[in-house]
C-alpha atoms as a PDB file:
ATOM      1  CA  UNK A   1     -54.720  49.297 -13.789  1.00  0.00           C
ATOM      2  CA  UNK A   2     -52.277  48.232 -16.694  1.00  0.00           C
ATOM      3  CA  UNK A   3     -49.612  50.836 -15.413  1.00  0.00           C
ATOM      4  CA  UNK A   4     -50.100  49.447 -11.729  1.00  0.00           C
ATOM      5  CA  UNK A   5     -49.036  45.723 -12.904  1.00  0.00           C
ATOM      6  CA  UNK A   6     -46.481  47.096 -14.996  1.00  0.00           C
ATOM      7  CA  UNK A   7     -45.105  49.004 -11.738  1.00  0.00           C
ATOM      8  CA  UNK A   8     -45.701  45.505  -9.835  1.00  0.00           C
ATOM      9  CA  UNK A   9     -44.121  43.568 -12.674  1.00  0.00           C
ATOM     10  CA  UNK A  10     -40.634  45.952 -12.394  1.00  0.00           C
ATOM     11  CA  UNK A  11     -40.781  46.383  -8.724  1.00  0.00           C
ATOM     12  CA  UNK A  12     -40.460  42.433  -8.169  1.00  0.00           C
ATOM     13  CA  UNK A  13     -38.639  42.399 -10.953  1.00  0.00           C
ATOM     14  CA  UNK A  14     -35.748  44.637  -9.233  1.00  0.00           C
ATOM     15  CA  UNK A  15     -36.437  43.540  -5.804  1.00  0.00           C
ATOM     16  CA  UNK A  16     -35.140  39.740  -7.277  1.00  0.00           C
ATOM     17  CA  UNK A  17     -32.511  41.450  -9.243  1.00  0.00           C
ATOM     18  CA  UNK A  18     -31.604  43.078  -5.936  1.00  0.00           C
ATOM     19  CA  UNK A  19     -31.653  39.738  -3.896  1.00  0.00           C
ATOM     20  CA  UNK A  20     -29.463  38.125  -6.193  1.00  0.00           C
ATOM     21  CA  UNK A  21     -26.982  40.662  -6.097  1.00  0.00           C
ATOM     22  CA  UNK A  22     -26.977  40.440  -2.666  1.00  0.00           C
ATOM     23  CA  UNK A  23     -26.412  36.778  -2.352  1.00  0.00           C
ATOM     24  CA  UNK A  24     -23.112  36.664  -4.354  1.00  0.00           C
ATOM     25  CA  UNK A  25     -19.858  36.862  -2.541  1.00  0.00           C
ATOM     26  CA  UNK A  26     -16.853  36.597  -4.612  1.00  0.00           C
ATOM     27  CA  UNK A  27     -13.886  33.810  -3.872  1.00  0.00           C
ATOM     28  CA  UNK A  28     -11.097  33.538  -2.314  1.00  0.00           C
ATOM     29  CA  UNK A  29      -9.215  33.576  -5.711  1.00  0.00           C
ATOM     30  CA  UNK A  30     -11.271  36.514  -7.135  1.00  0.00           C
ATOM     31  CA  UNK A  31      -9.986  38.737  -4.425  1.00  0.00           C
ATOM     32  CA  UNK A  32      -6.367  36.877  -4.549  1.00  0.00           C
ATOM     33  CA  UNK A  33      -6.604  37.843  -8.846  1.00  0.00           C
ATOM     34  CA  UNK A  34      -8.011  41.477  -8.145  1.00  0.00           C
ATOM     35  CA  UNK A  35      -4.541  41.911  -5.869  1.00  0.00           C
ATOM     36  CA  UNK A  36      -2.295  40.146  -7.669  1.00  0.00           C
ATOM     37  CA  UNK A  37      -3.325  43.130 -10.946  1.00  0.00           C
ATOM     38  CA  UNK A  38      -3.192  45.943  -7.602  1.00  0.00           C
ATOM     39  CA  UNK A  39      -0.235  44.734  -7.199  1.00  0.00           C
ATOM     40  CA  UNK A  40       1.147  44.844 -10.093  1.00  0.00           C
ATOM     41  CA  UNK A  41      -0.267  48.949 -10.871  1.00  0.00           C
ATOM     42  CA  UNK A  42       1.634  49.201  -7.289  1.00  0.00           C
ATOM     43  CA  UNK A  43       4.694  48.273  -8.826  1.00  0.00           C
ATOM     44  CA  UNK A  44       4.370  50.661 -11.946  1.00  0.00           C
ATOM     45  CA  UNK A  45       3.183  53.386  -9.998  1.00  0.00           C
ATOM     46  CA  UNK A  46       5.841  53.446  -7.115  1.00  0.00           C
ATOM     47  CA  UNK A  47       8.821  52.502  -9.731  1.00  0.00           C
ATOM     48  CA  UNK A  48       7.312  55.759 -11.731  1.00  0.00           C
ATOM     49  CA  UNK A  49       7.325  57.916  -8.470  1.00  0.00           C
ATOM     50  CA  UNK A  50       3.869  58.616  -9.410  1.00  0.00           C
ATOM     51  CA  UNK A  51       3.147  58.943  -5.429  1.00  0.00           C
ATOM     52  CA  UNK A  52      -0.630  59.315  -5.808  1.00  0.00           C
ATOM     53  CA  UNK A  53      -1.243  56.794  -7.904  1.00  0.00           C
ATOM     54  CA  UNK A  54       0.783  54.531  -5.759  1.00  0.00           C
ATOM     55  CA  UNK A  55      -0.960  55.560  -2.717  1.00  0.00           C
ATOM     56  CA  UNK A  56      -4.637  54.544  -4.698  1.00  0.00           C
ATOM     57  CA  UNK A  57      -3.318  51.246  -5.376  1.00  0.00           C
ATOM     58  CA  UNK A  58      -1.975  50.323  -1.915  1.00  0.00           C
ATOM     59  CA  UNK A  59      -5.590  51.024  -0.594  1.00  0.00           C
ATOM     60  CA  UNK A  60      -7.222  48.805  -2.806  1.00  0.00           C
ATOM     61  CA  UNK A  61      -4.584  46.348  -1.527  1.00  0.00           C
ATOM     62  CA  UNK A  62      -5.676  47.002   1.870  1.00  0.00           C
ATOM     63  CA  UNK A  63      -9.405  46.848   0.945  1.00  0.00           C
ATOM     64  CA  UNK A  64      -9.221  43.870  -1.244  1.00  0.00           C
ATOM     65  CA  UNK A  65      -7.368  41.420   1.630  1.00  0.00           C
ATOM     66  CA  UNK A  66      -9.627  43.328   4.541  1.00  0.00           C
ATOM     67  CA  UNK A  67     -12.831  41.717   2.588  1.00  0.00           C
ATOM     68  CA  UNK A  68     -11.181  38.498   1.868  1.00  0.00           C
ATOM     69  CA  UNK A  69      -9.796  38.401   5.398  1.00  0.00           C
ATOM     70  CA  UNK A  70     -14.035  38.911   6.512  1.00  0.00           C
ATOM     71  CA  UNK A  71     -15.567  37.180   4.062  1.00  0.00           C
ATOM     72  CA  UNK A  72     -13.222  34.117   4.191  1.00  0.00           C
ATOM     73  CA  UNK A  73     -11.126  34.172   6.985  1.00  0.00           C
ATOM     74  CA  UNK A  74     -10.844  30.270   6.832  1.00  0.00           C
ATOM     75  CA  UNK A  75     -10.439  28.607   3.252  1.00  0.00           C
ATOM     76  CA  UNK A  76     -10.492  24.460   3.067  1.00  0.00           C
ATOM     77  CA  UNK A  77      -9.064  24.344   7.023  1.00  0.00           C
ATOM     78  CA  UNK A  78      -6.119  27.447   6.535  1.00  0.00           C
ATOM     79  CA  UNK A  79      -6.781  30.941   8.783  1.00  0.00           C
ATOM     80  CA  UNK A  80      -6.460  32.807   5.713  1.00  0.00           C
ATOM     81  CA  UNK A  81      -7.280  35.942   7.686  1.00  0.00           C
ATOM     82  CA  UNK A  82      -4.464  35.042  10.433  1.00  0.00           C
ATOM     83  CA  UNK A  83      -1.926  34.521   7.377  1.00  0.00           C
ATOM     84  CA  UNK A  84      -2.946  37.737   6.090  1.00  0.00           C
ATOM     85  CA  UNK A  85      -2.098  39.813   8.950  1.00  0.00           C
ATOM     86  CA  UNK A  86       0.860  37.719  10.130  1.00  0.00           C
ATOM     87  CA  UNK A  87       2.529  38.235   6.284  1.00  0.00           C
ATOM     88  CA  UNK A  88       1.147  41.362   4.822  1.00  0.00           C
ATOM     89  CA  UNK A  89       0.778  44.002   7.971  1.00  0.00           C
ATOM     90  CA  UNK A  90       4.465  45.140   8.276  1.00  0.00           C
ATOM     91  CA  UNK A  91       4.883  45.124   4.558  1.00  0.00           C
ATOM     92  CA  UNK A  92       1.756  47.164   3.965  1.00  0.00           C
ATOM     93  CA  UNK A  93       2.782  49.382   6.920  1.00  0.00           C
ATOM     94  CA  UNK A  94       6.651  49.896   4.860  1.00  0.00           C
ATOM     95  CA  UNK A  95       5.014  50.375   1.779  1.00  0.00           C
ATOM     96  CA  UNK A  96       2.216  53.241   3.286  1.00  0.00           C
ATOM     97  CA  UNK A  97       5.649  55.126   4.649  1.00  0.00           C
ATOM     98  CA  UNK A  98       7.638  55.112   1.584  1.00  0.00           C
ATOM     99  CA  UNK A  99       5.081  56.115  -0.654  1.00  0.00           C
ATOM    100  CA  UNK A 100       4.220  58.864   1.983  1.00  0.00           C
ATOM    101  CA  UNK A 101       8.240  59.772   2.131  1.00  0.00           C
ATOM    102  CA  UNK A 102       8.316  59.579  -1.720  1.00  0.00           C
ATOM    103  CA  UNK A 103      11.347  57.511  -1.084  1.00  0.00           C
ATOM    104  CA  UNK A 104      11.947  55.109  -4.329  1.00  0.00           C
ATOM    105  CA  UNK A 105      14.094  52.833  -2.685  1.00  0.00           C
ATOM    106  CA  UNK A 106      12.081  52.290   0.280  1.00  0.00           C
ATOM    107  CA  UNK A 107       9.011  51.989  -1.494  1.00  0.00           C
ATOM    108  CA  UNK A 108      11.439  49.043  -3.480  1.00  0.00           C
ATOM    109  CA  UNK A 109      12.166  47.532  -0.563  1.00  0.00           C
ATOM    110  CA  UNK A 110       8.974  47.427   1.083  1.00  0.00           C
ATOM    111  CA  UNK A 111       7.524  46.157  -2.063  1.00  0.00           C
ATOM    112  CA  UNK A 112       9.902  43.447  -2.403  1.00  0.00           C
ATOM    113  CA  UNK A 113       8.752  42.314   1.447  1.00  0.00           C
ATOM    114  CA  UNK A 114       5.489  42.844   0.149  1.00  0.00           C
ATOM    115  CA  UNK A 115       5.752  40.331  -2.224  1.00  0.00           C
ATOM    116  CA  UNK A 116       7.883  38.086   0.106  1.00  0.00           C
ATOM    117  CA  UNK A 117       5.028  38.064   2.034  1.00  0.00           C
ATOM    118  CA  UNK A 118       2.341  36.970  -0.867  1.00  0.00           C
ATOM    119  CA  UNK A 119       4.738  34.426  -1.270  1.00  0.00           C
ATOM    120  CA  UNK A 120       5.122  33.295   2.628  1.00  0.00           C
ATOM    121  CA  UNK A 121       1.206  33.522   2.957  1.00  0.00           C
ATOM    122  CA  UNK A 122       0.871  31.370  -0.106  1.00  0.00           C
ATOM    123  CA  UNK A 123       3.445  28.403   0.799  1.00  0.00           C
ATOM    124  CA  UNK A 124       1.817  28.417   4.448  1.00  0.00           C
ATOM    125  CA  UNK A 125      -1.634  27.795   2.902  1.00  0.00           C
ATOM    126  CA  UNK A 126      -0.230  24.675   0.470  1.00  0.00           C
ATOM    127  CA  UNK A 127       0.028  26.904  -2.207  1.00  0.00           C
ATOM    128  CA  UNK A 128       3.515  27.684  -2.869  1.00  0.00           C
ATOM    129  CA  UNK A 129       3.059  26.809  -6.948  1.00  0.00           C
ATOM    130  CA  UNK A 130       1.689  30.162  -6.549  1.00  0.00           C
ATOM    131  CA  UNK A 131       4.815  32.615  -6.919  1.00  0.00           C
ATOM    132  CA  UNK A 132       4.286  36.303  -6.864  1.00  0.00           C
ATOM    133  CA  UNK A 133       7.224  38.703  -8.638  1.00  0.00           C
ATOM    134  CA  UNK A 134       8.291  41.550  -9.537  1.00  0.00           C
ATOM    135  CA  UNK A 135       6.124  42.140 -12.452  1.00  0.00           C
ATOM    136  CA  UNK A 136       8.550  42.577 -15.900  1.00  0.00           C
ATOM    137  CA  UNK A 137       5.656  44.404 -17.950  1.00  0.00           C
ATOM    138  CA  UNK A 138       1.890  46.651 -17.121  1.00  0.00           C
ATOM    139  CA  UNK A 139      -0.980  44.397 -16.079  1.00  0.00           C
ATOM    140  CA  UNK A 140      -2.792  46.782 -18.647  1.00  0.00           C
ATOM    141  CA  UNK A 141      -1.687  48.611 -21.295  1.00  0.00           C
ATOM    142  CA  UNK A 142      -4.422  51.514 -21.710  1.00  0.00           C
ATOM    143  CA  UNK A 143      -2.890  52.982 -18.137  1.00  0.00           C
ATOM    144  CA  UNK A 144      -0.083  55.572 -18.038  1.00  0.00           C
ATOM    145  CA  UNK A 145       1.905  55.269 -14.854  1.00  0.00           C
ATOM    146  CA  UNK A 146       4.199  58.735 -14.840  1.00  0.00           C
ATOM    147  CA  UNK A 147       2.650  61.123 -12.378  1.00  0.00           C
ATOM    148  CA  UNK A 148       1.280  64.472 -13.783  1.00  0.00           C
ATOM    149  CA  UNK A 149       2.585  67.496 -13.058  1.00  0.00           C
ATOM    150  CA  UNK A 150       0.272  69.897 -10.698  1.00  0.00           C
END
């Protein structure tokens, strides 16, 4: 009997860990941080021709603003999914040919739009203090960016 309310206890246990899990859904800006760090790899990865790594990052782009887009496509009245795709399609679209070309200045270029488009999305939505660059240093510093050689 003891081991029966001990598998009761840890069943409801997990079934309200589970729930709670379940009801979280991260913000707006914890999707808009988690791309602004992608973004940054992106830059590291492309400037370091390391193609695959480059080709990772610009997925979890793409992932990261496909959820946001779903799971807040309006924010405080702005079509955050409708400023998404207007800014960031044609970009993402450059940037998924370059790094398929291995072309370094293309993949510069398109990254540059890329960012010209974080930028355009952000001044449309009222946020323009928010200024996306050309990053100057690694977002982390345990992560080696040169590609390894097959």
């Amino acid at each position: 009997m003891k081991t029966f309310a001990a598998i009761a206890v840890l069943s409801l246990a997990a079934a309200g860990a589970a729930g709670a899990a379940e009801q979280y859904v991260p913000g707006l800006g914890e999707f808009m941080s988690a791309t602004q760090v992608r973004h940054a790899k992106l830059w590291f990865a492309g400037d370091a021709k390391n193609w695959e790594l480059a080709a990772f990052e610009l997925d979890e782009i793409k992932e990261g603003l496909e959820d946001a887009a779903k799971l807040h496509p309006t924010h405080d009245g702005i079509a955050v999914a409708q400023l998404i795709k207007a800014n960031l399609d044609a970009p993402l679209s450059a940037l998924a040919k370059a790094i398929g070309e291995k072309d370094r200045s293309g993949f510069r270029r398109a990254f540059d739009a890329l960012t010209a488009g974080c930028n355009a999305c952000h001044t449309a939505a009222a946020h323009a203090f928010i200024r996306i660059e050309r990053p100057a240093r690694p977002p982390v510093s345990n992560q080696d960016f040169a590609p390894r050689g097959n």
